[in-house]
Protein backbone atom coordinates (compact mmCIF):
# COMPACT_ATOMS: atom_id res chain seq x y z
CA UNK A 1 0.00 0.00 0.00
CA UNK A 2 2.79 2.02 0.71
CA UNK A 3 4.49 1.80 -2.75
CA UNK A 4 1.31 2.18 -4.35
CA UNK A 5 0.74 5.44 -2.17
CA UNK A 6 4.49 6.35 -3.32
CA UNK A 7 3.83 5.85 -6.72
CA UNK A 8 0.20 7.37 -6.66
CA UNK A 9 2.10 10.61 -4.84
CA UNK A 10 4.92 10.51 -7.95
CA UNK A 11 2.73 10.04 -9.87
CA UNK A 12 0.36 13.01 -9.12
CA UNK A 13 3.60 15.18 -8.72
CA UNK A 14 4.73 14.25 -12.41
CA UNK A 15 0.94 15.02 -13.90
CA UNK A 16 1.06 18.70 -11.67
CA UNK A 17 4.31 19.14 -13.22
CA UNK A 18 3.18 18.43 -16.87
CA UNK A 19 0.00 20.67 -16.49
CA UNK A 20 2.15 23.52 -15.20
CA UNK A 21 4.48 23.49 -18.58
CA UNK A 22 1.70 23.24 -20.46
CA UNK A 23 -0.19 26.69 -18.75
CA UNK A 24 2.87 28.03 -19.35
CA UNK A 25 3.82 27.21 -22.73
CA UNK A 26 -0.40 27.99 -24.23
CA UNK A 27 -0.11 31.63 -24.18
CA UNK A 28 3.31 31.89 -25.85
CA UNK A 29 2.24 29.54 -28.45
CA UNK A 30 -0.85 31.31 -29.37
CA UNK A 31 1.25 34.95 -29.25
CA UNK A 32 3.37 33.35 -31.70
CA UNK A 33 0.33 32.53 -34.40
CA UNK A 34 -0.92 35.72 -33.65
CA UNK A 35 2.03 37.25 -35.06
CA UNK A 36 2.32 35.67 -38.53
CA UNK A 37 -0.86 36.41 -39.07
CA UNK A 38 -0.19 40.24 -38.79
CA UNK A 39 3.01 39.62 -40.50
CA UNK A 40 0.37 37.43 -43.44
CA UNK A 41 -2.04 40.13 -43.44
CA UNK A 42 0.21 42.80 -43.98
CA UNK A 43 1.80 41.28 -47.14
CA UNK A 44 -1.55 40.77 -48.36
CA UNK A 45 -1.86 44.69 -48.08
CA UNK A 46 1.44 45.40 -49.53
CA UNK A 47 0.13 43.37 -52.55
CA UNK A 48 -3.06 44.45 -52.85
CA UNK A 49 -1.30 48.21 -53.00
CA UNK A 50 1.10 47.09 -55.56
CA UNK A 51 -1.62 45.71 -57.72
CA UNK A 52 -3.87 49.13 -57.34
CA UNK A 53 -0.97 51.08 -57.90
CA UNK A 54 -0.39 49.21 -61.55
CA UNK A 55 -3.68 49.09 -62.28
CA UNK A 56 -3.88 52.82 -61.71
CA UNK A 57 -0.58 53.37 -63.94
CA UNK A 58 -2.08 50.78 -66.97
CA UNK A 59 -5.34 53.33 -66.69
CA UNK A 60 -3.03 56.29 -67.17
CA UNK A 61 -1.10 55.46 -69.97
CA UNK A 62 -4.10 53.71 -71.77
CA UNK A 63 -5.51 57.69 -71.39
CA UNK A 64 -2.24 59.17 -72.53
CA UNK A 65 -2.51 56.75 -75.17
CA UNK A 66 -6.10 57.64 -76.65
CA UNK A 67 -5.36 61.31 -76.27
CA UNK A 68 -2.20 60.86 -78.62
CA UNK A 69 -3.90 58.87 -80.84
CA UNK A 70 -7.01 61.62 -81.37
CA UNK A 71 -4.33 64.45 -81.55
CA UNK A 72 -2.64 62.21 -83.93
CA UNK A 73 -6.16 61.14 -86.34
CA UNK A 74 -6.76 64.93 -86.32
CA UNK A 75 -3.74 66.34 -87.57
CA UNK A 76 -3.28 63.70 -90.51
CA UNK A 77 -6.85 64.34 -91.17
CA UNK A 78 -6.41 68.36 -91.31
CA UNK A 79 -3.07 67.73 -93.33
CA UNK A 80 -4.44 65.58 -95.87
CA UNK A 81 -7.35 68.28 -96.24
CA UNK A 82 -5.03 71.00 -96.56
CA UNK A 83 -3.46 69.29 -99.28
CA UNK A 84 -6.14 68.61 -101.32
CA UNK A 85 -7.38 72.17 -101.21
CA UNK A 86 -3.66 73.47 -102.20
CA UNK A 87 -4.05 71.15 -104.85
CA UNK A 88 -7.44 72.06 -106.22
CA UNK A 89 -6.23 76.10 -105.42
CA UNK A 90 -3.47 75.96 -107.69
CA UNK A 91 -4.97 73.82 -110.54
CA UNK A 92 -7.13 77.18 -110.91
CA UNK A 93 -4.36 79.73 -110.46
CA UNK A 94 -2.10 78.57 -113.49
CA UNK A 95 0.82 81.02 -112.44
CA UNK A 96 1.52 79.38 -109.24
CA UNK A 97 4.39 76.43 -108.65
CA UNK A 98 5.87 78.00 -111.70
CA UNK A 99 9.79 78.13 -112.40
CA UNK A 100 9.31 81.80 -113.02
CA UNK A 101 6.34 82.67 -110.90
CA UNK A 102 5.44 83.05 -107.43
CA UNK A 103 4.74 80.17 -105.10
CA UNK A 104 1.53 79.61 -103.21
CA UNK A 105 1.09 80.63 -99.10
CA UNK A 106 -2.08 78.95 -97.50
CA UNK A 107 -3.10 79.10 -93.96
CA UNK A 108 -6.25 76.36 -92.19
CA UNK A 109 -6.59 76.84 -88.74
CA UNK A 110 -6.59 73.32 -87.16
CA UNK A 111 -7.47 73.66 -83.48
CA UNK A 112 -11.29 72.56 -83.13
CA UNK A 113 -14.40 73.89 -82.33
CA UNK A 114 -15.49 73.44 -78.37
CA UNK A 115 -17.91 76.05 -77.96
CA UNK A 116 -20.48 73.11 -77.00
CA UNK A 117 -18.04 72.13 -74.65
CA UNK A 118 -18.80 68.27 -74.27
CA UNK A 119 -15.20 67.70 -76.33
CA UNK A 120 -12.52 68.84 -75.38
CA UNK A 121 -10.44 70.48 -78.66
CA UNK A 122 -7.95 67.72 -79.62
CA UNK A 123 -5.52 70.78 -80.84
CA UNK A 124 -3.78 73.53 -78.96
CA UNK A 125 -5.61 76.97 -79.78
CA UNK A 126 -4.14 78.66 -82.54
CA UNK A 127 -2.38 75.42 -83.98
CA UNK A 128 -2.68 75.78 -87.98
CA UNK A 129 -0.94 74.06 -91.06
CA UNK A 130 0.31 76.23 -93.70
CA UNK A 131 1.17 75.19 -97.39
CA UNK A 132 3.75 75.93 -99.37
CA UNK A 133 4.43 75.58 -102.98
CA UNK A 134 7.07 75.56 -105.58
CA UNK A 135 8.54 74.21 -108.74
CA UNK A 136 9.92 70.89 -108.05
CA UNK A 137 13.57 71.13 -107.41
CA UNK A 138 15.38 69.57 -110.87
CA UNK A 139 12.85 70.19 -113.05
CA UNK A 140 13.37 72.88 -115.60
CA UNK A 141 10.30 74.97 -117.23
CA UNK A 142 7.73 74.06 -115.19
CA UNK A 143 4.72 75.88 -116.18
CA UNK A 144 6.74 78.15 -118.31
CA UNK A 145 5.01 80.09 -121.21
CA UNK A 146 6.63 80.00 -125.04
CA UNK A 147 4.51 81.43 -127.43
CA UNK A 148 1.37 82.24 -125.82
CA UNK A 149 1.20 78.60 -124.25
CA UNK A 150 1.59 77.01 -121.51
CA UNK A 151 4.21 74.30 -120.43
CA UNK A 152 2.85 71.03 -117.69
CA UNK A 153 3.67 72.43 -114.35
CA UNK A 154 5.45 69.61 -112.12
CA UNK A 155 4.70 71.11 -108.17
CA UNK A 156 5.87 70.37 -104.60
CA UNK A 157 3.77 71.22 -101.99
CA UNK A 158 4.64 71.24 -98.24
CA UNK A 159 2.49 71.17 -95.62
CA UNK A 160 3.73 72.86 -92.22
CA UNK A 161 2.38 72.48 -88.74
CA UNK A 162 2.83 75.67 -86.56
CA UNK A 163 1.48 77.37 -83.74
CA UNK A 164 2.02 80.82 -82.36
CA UNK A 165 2.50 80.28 -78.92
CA UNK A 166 4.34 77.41 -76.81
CA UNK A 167 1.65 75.06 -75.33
CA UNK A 168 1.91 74.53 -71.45
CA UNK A 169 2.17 71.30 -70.17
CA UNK A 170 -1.22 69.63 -70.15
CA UNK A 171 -1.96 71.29 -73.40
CA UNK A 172 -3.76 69.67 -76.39
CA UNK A 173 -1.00 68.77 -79.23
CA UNK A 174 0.42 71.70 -80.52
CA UNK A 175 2.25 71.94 -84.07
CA UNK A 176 5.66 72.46 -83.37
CA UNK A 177 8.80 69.99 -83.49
CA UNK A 178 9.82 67.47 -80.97
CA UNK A 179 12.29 69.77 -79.15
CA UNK A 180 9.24 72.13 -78.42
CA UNK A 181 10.87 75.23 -80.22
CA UNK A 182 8.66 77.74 -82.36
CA UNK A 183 9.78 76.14 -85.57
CA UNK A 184 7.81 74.87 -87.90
CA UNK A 185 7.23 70.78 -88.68
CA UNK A 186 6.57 69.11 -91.81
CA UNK A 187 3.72 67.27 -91.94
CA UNK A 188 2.85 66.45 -95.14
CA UNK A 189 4.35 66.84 -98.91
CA UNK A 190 2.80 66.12 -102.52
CA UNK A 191 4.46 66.05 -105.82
CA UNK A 192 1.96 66.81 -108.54
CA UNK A 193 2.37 67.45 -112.13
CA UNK A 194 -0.06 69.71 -113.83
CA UNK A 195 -0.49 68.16 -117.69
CA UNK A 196 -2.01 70.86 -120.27
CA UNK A 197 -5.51 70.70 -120.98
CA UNK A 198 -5.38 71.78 -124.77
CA UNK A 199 -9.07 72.76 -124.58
CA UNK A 200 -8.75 75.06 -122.68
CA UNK A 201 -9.56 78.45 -124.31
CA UNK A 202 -6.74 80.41 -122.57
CA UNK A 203 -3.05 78.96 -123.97
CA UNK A 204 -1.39 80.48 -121.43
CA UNK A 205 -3.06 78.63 -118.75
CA UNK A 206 -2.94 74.97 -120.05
CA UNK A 207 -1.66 73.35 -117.47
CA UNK A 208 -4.07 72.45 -115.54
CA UNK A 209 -4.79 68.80 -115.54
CA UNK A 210 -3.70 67.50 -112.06
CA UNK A 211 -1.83 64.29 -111.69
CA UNK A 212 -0.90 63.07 -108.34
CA UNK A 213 2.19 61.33 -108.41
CA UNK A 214 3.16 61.16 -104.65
CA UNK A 215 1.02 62.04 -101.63
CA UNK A 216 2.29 61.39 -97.99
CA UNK A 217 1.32 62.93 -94.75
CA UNK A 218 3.63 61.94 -92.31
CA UNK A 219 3.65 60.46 -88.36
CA UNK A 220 3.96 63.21 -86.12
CA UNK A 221 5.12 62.47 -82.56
C-alpha cells in the first residue's frame, strides 16, 4: 500500500508538473500565431497596393494613349485636307508652282471647335498648317510660257504644322517639333504634275490637268 501510495504521490507530482508546462507554454504559443498572421495580413496589403498602384498606372497610360492617338487622327486628317485644297487652289491659279512665278502661301486653322463644350479640342488653340508651294527642285520649265502657251507644271507642296504660342504642359498637341521650339514641322508633302488641258480656251493657262504622283502625310510624334 505504501508503494502504491508512493507511486500514486509521484505520480500526481509528475501530472502537476506536466500541467504547469503546459499553462505556461499555451499563451506563448498562441502569441506566436498571432504574429504571422499580422506579419500574413500585412503582405496581403502590400500586394493588394502594388496591384492598385499598376492598375492605376495601366489606366493612365491607356488615357495618354487615346489622347495621342485623337491628336494624332486629327492632324493627318487636317493635313491631308489642306493638301487637297492646295491642290485644287493651284490647278485654278495657273501662275503658281511656276519656275518663273510666285509660289503659293495657304493658312487652315486646325485647333477645333469646343464652344459646346462636351469635347474637349484635340488641338492647342491657334495650332494651324500652312502650305507651301514651288517648282519641283530639278525640273526645268515648269509651267513656263513659249509662245502664248503654256508648259505642264510639275509642283511640290509642303504642308507645315505651326502654332504661335508654346503650349503649357497639359496642353492639347500643338504643331511644333519634338524639341518644343517655335519652328515649324513638316507634316505632309505632294508632288503633282499639272499636264495641259489643250481645250482650254486660254493657252497660257494649259496646265491644268492634275496628276498626283506622290502624296504622304507623315507620323507626327
Amino acid at each position: 500500500m505504501h508503494v502504491l501510495a508512493e507511486h500514486g504521490v509521484v505520480v500526481l507530482t509528475l501530472s502537476h508538473a506536466r500541467q504547469g508546462v503546459r499553462a505556461r507554454s499555451g499563451p506563448a504559443g498562441r502569441s506566436s500565431e498571432g504574429g504571422a498572421i499580422i506579419i500574413f495580413v500585412l503582405a496581403f496589403m502590400v500586394m493588394i497596393l502594388v496591384v492598385v498602384l499598376a492598375l492605376f498606372g495601366m489606366a493612365k497610360t491607356q488615357t495618354a494613349s487615346t489622347r495621342n492617338y485623337r491628336q494624332e487622327r486629327a492632324l493627318r486628317y487636317a493635313a491631308d485636307g489642306a493638301l487637297d485644297a492646295a491642290i485644287q487652289w493651284v490647278k485654278v491659279t495657273p501662275t503658281l508652282g511656276t519656275a518663273s512665278g510666285s509660289g503659293c502661301d495657304m493658312k487652315y486653322d486646325v485647333a477645333h471647335d469646343d464652344a459646346g463644350g462636351t469635347v474637349s479640342a484635340p488641338m492647342a488653340s491657334g495650332s494651324f498648317l500652312e502650305v507651301s508651294c514651288t517648282a519641283t527642285p530639278g525640273t526645268t520649265g515648269s509651267g513656263a510660257v513659249a509662245n502664248g502657251e503654256q508648259a505642264a507644271r510639275d509642283v511640290t507642296f509642303t504642308v507645315y504644322c505651326s502654332k504661335n504660342a508654346a503650349p503649357g504642359p497639359r496642353d492639347p498637341l500643338a504643331c511644333k517639333n519634338n524639341a518644343g521650339i517655335s519652328a515649324p514641322r513638316v507634316v505632309g508633302q505632294a508632288r503633282v504634275r499639272y499636264d495641259v488641258d489643250y481645250g482650254w480656251p486660254t493657252k497660257s493657262e494649259w496646265a491644268r490637268v492634275p496628276k498626283i504622283l506622290t502624296f504622304t502625310v507623315t507620323e507626327v510624334g
